[in-house]
PDB file of N, CA and C in Angstrom:
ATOM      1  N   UNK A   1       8.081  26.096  -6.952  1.00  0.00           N
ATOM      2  CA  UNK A   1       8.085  24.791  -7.580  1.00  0.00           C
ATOM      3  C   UNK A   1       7.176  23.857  -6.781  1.00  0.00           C
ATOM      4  N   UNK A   2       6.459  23.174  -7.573  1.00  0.00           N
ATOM      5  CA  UNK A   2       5.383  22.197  -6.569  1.00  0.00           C
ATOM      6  C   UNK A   2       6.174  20.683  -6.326  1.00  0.00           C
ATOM      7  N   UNK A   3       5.459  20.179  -5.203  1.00  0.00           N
ATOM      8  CA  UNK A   3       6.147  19.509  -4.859  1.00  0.00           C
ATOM      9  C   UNK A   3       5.728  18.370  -5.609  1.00  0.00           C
ATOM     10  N   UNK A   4       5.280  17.680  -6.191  1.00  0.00           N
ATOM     11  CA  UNK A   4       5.287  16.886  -7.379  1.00  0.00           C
ATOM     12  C   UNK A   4       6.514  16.757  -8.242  1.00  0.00           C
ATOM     13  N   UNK A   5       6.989  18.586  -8.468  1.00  0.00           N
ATOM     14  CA  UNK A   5       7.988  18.315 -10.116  1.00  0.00           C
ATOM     15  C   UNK A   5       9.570  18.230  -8.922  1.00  0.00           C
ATOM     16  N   UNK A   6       9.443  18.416  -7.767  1.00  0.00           N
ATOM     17  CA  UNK A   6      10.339  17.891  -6.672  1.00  0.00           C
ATOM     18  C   UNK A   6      10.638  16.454  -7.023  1.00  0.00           C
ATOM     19  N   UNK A   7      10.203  15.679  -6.960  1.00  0.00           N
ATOM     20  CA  UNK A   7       9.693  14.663  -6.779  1.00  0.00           C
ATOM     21  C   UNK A   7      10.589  13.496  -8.296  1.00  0.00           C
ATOM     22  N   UNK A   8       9.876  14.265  -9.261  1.00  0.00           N
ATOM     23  CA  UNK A   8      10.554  13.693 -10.429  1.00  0.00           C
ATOM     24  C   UNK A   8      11.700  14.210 -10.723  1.00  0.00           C
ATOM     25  N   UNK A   9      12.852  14.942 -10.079  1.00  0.00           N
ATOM     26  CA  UNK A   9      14.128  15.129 -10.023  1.00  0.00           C
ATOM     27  C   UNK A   9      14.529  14.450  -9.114  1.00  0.00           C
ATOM     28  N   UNK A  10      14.275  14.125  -8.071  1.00  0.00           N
ATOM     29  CA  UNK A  10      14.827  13.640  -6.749  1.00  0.00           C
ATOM     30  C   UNK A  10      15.428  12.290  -6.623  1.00  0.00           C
ATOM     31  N   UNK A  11      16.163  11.947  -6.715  1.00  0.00           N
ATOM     32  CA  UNK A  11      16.948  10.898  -6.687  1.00  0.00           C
ATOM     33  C   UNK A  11      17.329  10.151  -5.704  1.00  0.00           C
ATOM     34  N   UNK A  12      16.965   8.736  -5.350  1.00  0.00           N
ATOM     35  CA  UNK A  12      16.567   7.937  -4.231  1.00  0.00           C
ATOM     36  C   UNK A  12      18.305   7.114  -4.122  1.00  0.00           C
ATOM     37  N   UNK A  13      18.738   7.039  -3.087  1.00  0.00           N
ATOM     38  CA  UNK A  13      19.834   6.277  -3.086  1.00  0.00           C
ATOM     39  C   UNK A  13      20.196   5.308  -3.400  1.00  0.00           C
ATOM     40  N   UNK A  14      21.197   4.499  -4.195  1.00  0.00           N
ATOM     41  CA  UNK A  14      21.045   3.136  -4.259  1.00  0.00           C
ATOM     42  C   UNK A  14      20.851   2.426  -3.000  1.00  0.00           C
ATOM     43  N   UNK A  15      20.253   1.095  -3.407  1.00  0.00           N
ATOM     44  CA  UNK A  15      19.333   0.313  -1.832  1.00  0.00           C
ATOM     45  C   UNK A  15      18.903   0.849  -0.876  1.00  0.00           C
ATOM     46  N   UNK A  16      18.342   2.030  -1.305  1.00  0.00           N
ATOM     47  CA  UNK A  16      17.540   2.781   0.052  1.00  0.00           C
ATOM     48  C   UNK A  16      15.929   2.599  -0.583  1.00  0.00           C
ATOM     49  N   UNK A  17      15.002   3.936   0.087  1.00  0.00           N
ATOM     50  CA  UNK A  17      13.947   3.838  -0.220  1.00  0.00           C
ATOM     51  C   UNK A  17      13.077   4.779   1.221  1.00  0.00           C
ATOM     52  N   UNK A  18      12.780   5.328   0.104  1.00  0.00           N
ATOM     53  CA  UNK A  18      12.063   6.559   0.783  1.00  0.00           C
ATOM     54  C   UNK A  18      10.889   7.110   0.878  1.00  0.00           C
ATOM     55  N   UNK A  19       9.758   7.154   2.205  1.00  0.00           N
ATOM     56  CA  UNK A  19       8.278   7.498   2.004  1.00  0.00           C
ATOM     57  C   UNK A  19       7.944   9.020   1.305  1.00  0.00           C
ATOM     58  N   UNK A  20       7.041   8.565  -0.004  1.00  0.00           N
ATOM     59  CA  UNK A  20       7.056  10.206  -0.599  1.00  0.00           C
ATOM     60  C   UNK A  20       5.567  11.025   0.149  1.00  0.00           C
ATOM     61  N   UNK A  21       4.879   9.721   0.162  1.00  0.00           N
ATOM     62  CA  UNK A  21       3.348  10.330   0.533  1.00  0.00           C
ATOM     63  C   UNK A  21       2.798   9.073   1.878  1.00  0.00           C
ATOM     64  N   UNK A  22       2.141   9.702   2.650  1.00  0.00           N
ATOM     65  CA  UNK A  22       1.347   9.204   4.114  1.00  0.00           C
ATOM     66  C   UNK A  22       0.315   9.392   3.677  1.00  0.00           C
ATOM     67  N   UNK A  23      -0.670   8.132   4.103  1.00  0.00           N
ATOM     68  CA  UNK A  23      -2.275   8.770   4.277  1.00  0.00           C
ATOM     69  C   UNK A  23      -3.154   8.266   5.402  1.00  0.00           C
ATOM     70  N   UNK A  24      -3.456   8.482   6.086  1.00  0.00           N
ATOM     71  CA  UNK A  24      -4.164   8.103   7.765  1.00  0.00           C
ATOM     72  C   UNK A  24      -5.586   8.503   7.707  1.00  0.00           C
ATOM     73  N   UNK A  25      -6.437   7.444   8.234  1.00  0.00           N
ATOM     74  CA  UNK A  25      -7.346   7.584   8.148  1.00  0.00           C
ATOM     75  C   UNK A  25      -8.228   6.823   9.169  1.00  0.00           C
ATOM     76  N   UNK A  26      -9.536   6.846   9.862  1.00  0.00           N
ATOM     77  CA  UNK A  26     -10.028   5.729  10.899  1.00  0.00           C
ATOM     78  C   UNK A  26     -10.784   5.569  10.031  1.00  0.00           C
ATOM     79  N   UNK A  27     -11.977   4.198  10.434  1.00  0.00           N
ATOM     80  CA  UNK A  27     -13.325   3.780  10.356  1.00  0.00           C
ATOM     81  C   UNK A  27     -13.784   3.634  10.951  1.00  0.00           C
ATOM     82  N   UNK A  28     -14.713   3.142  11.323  1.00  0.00           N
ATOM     83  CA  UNK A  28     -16.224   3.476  11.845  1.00  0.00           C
ATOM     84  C   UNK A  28     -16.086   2.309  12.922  1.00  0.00           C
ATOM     85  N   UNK A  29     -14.881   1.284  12.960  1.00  0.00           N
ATOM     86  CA  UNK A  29     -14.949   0.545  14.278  1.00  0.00           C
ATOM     87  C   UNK A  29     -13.583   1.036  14.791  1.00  0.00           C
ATOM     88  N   UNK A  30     -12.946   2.189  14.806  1.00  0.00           N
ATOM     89  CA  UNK A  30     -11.775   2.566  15.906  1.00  0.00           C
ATOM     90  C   UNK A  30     -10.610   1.892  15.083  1.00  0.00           C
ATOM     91  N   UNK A  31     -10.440   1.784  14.172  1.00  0.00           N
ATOM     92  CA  UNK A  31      -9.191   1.202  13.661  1.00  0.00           C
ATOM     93  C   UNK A  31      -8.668   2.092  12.971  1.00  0.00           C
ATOM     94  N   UNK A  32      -7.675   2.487  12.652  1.00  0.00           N
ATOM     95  CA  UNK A  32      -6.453   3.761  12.287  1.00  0.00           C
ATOM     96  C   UNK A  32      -5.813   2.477  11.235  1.00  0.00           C
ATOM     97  N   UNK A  33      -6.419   2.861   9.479  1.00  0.00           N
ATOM     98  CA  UNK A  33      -6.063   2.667   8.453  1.00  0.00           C
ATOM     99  C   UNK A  33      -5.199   3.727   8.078  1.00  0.00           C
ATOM    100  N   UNK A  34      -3.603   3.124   7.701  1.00  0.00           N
ATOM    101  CA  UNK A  34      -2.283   3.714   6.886  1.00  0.00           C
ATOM    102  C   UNK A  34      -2.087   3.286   5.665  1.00  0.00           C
ATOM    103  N   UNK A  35      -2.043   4.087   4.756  1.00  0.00           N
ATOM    104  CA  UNK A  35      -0.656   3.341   3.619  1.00  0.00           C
ATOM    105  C   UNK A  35      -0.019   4.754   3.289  1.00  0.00           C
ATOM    106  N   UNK A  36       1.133   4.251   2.692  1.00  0.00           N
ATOM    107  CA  UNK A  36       2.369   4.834   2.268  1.00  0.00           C
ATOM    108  C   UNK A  36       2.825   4.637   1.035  1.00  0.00           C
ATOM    109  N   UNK A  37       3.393   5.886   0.341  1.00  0.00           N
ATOM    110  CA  UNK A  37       3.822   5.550  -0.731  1.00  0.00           C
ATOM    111  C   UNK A  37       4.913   5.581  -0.862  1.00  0.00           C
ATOM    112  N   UNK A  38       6.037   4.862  -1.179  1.00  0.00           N
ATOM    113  CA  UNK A  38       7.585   4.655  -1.093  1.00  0.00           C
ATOM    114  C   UNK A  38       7.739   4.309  -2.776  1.00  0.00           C
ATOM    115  N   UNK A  39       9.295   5.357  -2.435  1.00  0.00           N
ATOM    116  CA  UNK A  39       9.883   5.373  -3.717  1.00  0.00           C
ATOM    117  C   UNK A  39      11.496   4.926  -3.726  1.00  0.00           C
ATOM    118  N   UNK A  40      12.057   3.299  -4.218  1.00  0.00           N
ATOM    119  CA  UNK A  40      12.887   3.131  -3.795  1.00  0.00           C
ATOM    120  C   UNK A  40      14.037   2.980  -5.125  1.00  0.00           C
ATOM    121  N   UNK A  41      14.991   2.507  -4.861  1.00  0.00           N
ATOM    122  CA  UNK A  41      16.235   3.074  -5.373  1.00  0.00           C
ATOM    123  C   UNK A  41      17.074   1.463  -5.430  1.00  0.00           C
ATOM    124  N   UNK A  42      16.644   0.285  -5.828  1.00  0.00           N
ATOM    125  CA  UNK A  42      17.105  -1.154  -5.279  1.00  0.00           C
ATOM    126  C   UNK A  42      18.312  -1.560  -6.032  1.00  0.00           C
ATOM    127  N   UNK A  43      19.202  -2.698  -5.687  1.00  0.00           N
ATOM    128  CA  UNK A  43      20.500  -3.299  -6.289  1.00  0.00           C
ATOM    129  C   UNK A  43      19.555  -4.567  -6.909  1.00  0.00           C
ATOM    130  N   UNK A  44      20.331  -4.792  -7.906  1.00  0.00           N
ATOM    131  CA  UNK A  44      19.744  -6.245  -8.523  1.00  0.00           C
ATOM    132  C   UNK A  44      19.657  -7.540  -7.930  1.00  0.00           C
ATOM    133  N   UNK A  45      18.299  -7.536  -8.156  1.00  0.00           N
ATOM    134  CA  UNK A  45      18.015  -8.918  -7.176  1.00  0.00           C
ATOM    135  C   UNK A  45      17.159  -8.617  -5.829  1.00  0.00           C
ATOM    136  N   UNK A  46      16.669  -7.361  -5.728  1.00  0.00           N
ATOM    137  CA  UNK A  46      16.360  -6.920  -4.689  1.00  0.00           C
ATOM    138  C   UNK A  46      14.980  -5.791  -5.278  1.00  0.00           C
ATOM    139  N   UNK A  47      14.162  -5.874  -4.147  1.00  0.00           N
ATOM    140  CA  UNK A  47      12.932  -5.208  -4.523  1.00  0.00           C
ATOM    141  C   UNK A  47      12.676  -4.217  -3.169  1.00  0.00           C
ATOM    142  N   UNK A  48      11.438  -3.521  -3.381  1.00  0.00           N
ATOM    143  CA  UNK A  48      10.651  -3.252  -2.401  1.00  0.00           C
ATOM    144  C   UNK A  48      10.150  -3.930  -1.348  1.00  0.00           C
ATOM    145  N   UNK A  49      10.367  -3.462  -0.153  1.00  0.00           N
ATOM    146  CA  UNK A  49      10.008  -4.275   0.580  1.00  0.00           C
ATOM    147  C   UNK A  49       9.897  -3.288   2.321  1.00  0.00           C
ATOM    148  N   UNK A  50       9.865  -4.236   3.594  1.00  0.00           N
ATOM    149  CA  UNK A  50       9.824  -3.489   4.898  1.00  0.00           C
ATOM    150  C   UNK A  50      10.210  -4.481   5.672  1.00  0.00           C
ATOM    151  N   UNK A  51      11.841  -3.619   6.340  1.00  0.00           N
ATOM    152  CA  UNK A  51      11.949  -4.214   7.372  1.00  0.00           C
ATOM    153  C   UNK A  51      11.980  -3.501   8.542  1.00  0.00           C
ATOM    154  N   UNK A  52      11.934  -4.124  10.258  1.00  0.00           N
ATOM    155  CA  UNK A  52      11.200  -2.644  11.068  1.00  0.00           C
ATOM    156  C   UNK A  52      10.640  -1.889  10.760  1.00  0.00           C
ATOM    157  N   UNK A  53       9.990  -2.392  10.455  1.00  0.00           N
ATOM    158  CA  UNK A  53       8.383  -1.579  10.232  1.00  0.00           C
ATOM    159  C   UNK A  53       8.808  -0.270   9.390  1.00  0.00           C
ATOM    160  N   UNK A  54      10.045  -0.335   8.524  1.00  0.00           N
ATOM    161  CA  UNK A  54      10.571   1.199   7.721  1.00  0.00           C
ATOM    162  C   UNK A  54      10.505   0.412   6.063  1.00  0.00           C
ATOM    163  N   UNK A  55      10.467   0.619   5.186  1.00  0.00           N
ATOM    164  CA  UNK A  55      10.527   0.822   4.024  1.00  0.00           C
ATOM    165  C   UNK A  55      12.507   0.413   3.483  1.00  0.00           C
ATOM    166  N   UNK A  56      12.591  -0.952   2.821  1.00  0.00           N
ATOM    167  CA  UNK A  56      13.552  -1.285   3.053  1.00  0.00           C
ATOM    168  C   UNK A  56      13.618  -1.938   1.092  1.00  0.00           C
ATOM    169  N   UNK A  57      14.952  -2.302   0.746  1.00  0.00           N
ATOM    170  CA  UNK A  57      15.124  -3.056  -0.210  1.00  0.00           C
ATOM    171  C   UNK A  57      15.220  -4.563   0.496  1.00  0.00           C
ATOM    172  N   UNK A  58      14.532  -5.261  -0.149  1.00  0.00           N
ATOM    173  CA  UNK A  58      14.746  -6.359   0.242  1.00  0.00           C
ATOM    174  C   UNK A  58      15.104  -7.709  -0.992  1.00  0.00           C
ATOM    175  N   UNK A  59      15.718  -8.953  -0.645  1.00  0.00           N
ATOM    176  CA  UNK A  59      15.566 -10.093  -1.642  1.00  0.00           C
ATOM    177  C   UNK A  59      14.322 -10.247  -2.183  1.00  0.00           C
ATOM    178  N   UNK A  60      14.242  -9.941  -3.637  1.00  0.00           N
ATOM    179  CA  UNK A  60      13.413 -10.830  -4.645  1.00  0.00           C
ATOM    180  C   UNK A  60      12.563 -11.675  -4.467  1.00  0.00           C
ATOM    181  N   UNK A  61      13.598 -12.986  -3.706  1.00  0.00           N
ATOM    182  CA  UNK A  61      13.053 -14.170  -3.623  1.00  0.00           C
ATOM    183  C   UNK A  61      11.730 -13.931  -2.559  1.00  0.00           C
ATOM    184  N   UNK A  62      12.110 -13.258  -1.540  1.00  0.00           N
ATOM    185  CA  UNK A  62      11.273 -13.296  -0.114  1.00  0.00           C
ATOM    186  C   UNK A  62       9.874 -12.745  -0.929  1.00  0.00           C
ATOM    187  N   UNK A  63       9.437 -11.381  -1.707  1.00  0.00           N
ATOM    188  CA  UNK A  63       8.273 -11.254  -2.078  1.00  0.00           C
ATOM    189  C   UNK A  63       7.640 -12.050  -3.077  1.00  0.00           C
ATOM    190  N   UNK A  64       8.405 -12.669  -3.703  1.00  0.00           N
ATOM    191  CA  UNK A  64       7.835 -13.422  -4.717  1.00  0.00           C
ATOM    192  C   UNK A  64       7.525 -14.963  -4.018  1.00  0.00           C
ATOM    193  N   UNK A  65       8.131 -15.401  -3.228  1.00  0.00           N
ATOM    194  CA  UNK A  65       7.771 -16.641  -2.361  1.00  0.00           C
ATOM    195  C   UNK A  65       6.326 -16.377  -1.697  1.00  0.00           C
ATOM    196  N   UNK A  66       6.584 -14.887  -1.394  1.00  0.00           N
ATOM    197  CA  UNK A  66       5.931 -14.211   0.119  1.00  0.00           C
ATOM    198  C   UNK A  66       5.870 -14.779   1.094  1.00  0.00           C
ATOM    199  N   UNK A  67       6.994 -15.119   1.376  1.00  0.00           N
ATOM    200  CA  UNK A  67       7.898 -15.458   2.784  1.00  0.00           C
ATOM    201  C   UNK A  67       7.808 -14.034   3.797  1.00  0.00           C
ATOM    202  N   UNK A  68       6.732 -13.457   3.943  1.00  0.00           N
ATOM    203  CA  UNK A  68       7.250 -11.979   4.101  1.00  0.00           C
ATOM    204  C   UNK A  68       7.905 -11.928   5.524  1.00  0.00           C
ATOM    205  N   UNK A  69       7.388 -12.977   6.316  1.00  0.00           N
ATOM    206  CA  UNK A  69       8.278 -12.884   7.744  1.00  0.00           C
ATOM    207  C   UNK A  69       9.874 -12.641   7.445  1.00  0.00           C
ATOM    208  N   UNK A  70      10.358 -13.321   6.636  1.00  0.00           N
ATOM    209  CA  UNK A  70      11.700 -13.482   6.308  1.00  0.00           C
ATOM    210  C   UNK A  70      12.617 -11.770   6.170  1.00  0.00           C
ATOM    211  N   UNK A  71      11.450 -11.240   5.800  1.00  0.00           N
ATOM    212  CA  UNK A  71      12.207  -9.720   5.814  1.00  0.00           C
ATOM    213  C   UNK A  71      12.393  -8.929   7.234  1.00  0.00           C
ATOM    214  N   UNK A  72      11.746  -9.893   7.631  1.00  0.00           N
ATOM    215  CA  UNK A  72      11.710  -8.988   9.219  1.00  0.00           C
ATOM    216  C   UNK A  72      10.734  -7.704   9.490  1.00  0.00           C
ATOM    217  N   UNK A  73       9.292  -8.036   8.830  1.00  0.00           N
ATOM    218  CA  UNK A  73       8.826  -6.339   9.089  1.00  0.00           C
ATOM    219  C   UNK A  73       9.091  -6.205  10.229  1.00  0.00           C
ATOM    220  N   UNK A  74       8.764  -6.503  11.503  1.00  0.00           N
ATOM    221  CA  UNK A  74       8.253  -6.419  12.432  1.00  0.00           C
ATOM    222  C   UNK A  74       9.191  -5.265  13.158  1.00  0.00           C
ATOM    223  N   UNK A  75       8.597  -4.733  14.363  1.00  0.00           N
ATOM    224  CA  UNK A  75       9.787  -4.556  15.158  1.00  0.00           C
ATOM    225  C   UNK A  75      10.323  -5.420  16.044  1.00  0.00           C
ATOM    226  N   UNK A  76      11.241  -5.046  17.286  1.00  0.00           N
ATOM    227  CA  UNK A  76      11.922  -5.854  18.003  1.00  0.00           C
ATOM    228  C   UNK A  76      10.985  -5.863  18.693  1.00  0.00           C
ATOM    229  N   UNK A  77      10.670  -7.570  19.606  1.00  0.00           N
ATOM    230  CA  UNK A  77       9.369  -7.476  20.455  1.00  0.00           C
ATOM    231  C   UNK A  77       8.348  -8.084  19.947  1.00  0.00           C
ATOM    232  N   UNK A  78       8.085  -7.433  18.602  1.00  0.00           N
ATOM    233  CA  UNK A  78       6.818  -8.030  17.973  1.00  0.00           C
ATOM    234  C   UNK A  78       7.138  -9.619  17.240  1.00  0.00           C
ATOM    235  N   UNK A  79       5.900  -9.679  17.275  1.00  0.00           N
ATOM    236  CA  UNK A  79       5.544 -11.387  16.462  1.00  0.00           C
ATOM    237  C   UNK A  79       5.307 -11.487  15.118  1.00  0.00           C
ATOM    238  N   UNK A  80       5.961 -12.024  13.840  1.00  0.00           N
ATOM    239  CA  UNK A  80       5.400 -12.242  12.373  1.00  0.00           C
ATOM    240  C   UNK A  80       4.160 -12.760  12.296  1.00  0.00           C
ATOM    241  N   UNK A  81       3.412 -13.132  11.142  1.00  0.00           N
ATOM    242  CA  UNK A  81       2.632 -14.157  11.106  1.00  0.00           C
ATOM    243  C   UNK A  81       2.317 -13.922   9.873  1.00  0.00           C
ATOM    244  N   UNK A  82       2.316 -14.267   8.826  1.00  0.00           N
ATOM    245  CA  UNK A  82       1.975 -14.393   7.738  1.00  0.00           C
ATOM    246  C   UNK A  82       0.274 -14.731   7.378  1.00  0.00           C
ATOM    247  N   UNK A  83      -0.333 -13.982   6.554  1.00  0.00           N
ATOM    248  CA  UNK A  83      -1.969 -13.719   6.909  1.00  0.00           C
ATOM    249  C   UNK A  83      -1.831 -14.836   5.791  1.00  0.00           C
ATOM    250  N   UNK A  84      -3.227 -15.661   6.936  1.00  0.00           N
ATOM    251  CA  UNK A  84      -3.877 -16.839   5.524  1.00  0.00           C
ATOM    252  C   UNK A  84      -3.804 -17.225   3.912  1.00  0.00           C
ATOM    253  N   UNK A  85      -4.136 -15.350   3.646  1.00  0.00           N
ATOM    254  CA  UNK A  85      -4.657 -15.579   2.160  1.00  0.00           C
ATOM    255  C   UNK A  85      -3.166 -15.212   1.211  1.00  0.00           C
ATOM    256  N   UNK A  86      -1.966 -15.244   2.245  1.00  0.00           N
ATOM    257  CA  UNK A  86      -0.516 -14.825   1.881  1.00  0.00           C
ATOM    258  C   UNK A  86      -0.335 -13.365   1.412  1.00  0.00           C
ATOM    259  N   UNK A  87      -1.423 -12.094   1.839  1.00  0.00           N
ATOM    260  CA  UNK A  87      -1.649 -11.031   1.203  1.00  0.00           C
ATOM    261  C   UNK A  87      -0.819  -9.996   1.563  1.00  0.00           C
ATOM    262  N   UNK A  88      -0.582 -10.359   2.561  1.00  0.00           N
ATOM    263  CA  UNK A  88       0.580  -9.863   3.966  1.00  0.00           C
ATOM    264  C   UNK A  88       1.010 -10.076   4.818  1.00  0.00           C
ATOM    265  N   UNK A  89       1.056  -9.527   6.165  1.00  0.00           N
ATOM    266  CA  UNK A  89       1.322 -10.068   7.742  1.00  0.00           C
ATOM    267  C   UNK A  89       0.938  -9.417   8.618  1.00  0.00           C
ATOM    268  N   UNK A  90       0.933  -9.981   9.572  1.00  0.00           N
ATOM    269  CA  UNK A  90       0.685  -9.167  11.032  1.00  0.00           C
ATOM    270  C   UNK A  90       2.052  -9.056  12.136  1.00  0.00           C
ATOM    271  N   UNK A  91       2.077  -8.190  12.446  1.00  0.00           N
ATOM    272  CA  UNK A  91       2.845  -7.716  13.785  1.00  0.00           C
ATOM    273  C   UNK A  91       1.723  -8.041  15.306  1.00  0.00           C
ATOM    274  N   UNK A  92       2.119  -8.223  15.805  1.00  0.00           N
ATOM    275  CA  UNK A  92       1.592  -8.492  17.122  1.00  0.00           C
ATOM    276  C   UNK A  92       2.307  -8.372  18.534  1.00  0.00           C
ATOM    277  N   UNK A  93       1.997  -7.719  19.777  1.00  0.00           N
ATOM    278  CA  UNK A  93       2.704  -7.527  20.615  1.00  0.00           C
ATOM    279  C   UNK A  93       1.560  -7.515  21.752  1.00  0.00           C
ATOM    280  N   UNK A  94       1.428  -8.031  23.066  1.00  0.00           N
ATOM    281  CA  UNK A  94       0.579  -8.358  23.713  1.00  0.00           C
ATOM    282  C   UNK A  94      -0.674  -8.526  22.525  1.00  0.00           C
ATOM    283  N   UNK A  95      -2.276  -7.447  23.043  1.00  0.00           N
ATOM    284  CA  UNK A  95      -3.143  -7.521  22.227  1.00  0.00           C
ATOM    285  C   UNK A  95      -3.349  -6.418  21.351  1.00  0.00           C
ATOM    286  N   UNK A  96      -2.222  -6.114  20.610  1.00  0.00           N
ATOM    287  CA  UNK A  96      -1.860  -4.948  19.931  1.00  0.00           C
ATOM    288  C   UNK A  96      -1.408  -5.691  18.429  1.00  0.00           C
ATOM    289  N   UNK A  97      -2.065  -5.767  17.375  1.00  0.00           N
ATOM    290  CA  UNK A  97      -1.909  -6.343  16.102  1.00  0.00           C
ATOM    291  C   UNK A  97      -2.062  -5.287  15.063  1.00  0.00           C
ATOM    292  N   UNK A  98      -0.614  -4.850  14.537  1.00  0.00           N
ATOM    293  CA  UNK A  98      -1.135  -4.328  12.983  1.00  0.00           C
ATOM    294  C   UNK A  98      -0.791  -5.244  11.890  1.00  0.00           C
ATOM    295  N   UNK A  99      -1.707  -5.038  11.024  1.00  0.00           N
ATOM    296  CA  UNK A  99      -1.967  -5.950   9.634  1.00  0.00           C
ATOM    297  C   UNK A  99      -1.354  -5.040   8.667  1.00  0.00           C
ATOM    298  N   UNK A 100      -0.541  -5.766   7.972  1.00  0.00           N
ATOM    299  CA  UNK A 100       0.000  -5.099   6.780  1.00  0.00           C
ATOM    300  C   UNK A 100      -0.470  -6.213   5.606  1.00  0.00           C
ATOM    301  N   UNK A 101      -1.217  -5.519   4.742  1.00  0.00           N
ATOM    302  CA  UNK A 101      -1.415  -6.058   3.371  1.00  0.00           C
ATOM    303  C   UNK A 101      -0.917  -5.184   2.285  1.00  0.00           C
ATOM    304  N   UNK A 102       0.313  -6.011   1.226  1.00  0.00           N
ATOM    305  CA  UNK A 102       0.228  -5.579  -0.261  1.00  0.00           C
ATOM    306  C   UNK A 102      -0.303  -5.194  -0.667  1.00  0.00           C
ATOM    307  N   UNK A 103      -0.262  -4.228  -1.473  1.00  0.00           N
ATOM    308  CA  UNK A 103      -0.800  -3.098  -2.327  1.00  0.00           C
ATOM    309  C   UNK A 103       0.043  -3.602  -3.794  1.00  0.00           C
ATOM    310  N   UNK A 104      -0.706  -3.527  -5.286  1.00  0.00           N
ATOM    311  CA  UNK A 104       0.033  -3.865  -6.232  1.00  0.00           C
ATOM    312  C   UNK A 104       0.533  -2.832  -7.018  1.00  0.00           C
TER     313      UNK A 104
END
């Protein structure tokens, strides 16, 4: 059975949410580009979202505000910051910054 027709049986927990696919990649100035594809399972009123840096259900309100600090990506340690153009955020810890931007 391929793992695709896995996939469309598999049943995600209520308010959980689970990475189905990774993809890693560098460019050409040393930076280690991720995204992930998560498949989640949410209670009403609640969406997709990341908190500690894991793949989380989160309030409605917070992505649609895009309050995204409010979810807590970050880990413990690290710093929020909500990017200019409201597209996402950054984590930051000394001079160590990952950028997370929305995907639609």
């Amino acid at each position: 059975m391929a793992l695709s027709s896995l996939a469309v049986h598999h049943q995600v927990k209520q308010g959980t949410c689970e990475v189905v696919a990774i993809h890693r990649c560098c460019n050409k100035n040393k930076i280690e580009e991720r995204s992930q594809t998560v498949k989640c399972s949410c209670f009403p009123g609640q969406v997709a979202g990341t908190t500690r840096a894991k793949p989380s259900c989160v309030e409605a309100s917070i992505v649609l505000q895009k309050w995204w600090c409010q979810m807590h990506p970050c880990l413990d340690g690290e710093e929020c910051k909500v990017l200019p153009d409201l597209t996402g955020w950054s984590c930051s810890t000394g001079n160590k910054v990952k950028t997370t931007k929305v995907g639609g």
